[in-house]
N, C-alpha and C. Protein backbone atom coordinates (compact mmCIF):
# COMPACT_ATOMS: atom_id res chain seq x y z
N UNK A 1 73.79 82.51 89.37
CA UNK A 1 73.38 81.14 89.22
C UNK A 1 72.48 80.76 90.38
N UNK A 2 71.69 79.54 90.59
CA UNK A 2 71.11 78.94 91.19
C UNK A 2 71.59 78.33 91.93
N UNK A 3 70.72 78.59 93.43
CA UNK A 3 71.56 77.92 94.47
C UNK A 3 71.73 76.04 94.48
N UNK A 4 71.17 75.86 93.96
CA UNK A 4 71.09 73.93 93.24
C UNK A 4 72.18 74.18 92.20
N UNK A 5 72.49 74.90 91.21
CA UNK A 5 73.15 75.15 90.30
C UNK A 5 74.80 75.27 90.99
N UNK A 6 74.98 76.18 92.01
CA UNK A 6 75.94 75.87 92.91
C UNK A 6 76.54 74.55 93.33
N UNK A 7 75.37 74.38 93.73
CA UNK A 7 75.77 73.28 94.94
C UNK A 7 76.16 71.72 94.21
N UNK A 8 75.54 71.58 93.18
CA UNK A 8 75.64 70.14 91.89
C UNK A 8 77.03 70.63 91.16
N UNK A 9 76.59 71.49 91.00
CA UNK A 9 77.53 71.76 89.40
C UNK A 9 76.75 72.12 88.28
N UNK A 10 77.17 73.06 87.07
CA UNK A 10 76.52 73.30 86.16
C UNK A 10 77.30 73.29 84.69
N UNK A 11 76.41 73.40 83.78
CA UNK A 11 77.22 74.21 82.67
C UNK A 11 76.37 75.20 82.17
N UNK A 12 77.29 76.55 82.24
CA UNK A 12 76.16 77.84 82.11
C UNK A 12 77.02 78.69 80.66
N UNK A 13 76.69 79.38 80.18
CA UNK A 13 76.69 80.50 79.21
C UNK A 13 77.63 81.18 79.28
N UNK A 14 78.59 81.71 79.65
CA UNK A 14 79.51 83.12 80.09
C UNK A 14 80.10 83.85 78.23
N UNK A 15 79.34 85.18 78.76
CA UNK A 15 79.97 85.95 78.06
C UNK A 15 81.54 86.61 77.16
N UNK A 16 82.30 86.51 76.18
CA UNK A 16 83.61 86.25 76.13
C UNK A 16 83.71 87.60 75.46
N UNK A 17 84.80 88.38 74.96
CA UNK A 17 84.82 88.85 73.70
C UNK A 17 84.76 88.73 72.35
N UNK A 18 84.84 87.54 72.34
CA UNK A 18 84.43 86.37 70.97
C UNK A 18 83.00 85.97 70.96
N UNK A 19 82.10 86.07 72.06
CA UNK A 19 80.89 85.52 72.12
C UNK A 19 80.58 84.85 73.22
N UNK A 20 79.64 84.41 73.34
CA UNK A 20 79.15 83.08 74.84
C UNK A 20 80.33 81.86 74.63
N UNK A 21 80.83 81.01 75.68
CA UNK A 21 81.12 80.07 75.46
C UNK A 21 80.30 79.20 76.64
N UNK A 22 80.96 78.06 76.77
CA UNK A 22 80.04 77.04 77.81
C UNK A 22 81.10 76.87 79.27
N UNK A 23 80.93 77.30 80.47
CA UNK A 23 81.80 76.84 81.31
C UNK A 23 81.30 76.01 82.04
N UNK A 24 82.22 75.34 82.70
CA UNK A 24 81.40 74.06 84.02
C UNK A 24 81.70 74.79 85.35
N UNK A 25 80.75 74.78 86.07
CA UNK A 25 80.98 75.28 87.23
C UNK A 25 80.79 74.19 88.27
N UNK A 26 81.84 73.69 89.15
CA UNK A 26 82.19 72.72 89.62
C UNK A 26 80.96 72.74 90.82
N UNK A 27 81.16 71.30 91.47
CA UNK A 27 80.07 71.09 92.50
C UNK A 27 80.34 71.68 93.61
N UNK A 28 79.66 72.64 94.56
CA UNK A 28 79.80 73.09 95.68
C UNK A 28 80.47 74.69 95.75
N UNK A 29 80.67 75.45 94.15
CA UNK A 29 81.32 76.46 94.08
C UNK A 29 80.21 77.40 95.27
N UNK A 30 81.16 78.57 95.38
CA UNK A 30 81.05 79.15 96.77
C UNK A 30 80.46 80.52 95.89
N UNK A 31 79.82 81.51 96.90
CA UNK A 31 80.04 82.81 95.98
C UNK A 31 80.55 83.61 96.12
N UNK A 32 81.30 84.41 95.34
CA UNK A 32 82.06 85.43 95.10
C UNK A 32 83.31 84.65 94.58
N UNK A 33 83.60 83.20 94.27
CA UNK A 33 84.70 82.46 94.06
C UNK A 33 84.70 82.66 92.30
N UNK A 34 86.40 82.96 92.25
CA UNK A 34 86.47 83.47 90.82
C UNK A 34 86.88 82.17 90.13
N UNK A 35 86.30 81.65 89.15
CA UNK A 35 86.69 80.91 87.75
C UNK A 35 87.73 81.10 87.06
N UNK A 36 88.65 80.51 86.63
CA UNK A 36 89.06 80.81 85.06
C UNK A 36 88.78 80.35 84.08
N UNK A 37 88.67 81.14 83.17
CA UNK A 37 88.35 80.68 81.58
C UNK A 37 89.89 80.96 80.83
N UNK A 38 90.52 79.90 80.56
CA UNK A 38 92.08 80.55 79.79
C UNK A 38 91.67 80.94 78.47
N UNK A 39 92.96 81.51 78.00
CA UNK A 39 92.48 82.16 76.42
C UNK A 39 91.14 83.25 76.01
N UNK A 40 91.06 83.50 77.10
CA UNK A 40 89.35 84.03 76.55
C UNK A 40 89.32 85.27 77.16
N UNK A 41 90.53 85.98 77.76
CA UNK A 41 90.88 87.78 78.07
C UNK A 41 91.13 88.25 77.01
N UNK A 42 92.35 89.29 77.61
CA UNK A 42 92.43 90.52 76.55
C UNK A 42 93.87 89.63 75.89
N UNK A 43 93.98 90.58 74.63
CA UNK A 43 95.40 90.70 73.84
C UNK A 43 96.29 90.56 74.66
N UNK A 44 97.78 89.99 74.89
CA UNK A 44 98.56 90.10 75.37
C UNK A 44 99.30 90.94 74.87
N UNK A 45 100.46 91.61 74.85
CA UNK A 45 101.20 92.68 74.34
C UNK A 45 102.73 91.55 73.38
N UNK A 46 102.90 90.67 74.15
CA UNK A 46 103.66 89.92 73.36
C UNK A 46 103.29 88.86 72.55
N UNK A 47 101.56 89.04 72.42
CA UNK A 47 100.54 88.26 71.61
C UNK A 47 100.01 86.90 72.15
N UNK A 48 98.77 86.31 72.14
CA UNK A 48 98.60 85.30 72.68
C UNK A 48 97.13 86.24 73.50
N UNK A 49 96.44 85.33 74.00
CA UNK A 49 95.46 86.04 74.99
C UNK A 49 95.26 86.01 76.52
N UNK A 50 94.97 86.85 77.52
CA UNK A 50 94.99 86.54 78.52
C UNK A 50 94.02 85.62 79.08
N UNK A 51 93.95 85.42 80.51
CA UNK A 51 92.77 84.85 80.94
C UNK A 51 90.96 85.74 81.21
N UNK A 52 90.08 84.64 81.38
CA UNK A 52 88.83 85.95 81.67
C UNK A 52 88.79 85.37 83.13
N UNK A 53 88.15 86.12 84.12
CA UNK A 53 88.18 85.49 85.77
C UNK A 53 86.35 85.92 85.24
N UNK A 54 85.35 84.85 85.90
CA UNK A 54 84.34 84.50 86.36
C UNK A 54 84.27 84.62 87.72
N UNK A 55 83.33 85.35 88.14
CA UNK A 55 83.49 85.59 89.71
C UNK A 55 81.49 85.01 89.92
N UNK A 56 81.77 83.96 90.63
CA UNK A 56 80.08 83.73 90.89
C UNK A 56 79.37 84.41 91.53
N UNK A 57 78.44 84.29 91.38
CA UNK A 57 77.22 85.17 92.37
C UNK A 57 76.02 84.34 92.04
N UNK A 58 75.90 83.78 93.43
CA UNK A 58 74.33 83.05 93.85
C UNK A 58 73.19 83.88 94.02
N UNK A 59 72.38 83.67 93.31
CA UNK A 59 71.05 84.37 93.37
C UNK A 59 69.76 83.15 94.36
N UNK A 60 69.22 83.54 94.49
CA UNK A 60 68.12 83.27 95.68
C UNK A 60 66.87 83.59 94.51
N UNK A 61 65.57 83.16 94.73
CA UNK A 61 64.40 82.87 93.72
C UNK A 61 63.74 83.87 95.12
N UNK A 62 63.22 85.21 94.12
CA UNK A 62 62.65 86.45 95.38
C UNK A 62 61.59 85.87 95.29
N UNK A 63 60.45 85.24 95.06
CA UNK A 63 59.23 84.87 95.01
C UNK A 63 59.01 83.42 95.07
N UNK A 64 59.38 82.40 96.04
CA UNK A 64 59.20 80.74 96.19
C UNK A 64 57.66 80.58 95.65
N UNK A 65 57.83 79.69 95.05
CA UNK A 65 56.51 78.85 95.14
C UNK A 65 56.15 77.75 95.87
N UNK A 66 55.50 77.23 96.50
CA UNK A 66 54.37 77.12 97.81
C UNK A 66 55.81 75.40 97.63
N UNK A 67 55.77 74.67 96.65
CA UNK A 67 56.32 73.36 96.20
C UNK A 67 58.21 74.24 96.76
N UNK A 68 58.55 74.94 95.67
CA UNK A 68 59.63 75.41 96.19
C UNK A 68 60.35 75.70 97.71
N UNK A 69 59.35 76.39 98.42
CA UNK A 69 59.34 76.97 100.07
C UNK A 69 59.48 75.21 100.70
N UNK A 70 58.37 74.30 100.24
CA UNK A 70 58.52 73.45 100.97
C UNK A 70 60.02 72.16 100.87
N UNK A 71 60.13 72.51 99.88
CA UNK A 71 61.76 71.63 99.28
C UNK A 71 62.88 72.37 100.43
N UNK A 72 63.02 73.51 100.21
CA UNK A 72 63.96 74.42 101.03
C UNK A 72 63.66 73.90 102.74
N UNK A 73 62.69 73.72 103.16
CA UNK A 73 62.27 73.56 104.10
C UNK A 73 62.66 72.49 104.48
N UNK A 74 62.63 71.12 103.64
CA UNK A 74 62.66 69.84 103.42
C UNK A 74 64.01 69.79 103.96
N UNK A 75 65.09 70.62 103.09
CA UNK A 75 66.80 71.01 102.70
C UNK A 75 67.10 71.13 104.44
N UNK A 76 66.33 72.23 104.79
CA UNK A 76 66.84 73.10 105.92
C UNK A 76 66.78 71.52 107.17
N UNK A 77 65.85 71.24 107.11
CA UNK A 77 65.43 70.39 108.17
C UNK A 77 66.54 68.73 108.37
N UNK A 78 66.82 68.55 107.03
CA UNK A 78 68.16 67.14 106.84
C UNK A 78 69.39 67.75 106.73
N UNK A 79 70.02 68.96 106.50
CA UNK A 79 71.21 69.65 106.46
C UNK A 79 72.03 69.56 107.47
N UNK A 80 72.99 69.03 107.73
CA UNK A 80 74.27 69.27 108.98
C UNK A 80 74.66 70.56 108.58
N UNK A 81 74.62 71.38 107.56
CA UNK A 81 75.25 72.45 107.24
C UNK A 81 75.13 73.11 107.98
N UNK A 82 76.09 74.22 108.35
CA UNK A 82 75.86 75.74 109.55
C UNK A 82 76.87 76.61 108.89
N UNK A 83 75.88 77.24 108.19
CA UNK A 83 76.78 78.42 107.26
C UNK A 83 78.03 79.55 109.00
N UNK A 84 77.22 79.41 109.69
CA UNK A 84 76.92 80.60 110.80
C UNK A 84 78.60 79.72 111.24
N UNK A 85 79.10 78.08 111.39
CA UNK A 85 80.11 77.75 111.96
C UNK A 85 81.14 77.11 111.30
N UNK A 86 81.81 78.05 110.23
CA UNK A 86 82.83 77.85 109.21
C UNK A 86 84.07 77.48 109.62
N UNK A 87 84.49 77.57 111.23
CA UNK A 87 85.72 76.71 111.20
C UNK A 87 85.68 75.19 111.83
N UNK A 88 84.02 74.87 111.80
CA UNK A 88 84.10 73.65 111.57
C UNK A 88 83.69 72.78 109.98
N UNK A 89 84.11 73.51 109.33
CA UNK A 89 83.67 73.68 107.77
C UNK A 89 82.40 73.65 107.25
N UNK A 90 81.76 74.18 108.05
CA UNK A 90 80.30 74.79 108.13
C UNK A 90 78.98 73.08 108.25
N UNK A 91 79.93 72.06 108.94
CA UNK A 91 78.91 71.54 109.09
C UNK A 91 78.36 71.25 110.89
């Protein structure tokens, strides 16, 4: 997903064994942070279905455009954020 897509919230596509369904991915999800989707795993053995886990992964845009670079820039420059000082909860 998109790092704006992260950080807002989304509703994206995820793959099921039944097909795509629609999940919401809450505002500020982190990456590598796993989702659940209930009902939407495997068979259970005493019937019923398990859960599916969604594990995010933020992607980064390898090629900015000139408008893009400068938004990020814009971001970087008003941000209290400090990824680098997480036990002050990174701000």
């Amino acid at each position: 997903m998109a790092p704006w897509e992260a950080a807002l919230g989304a509703r994206i596509a995820v793959p099921t064994l039944d097909g795509p369904v629609e999940m919401k991915i809450p505002a500020g999800a982190q990456g590598g942070q796993r989702l659940r989707l209930r009902g939407q795993g495997l068979n259970r053995r005493g019937g019923g279905r398990g859960d599916e886990y969604v594990k995010v992964k933020i992607v980064i845009p390898p090629n900015l455009a000139p408008k893009e670079k400068e938004l990020f820039e814009k971001l970087a420059a008003e941000s209290r954020f400090n990824a680098r000082d997480l036990t002050a909860g990174g701000r």
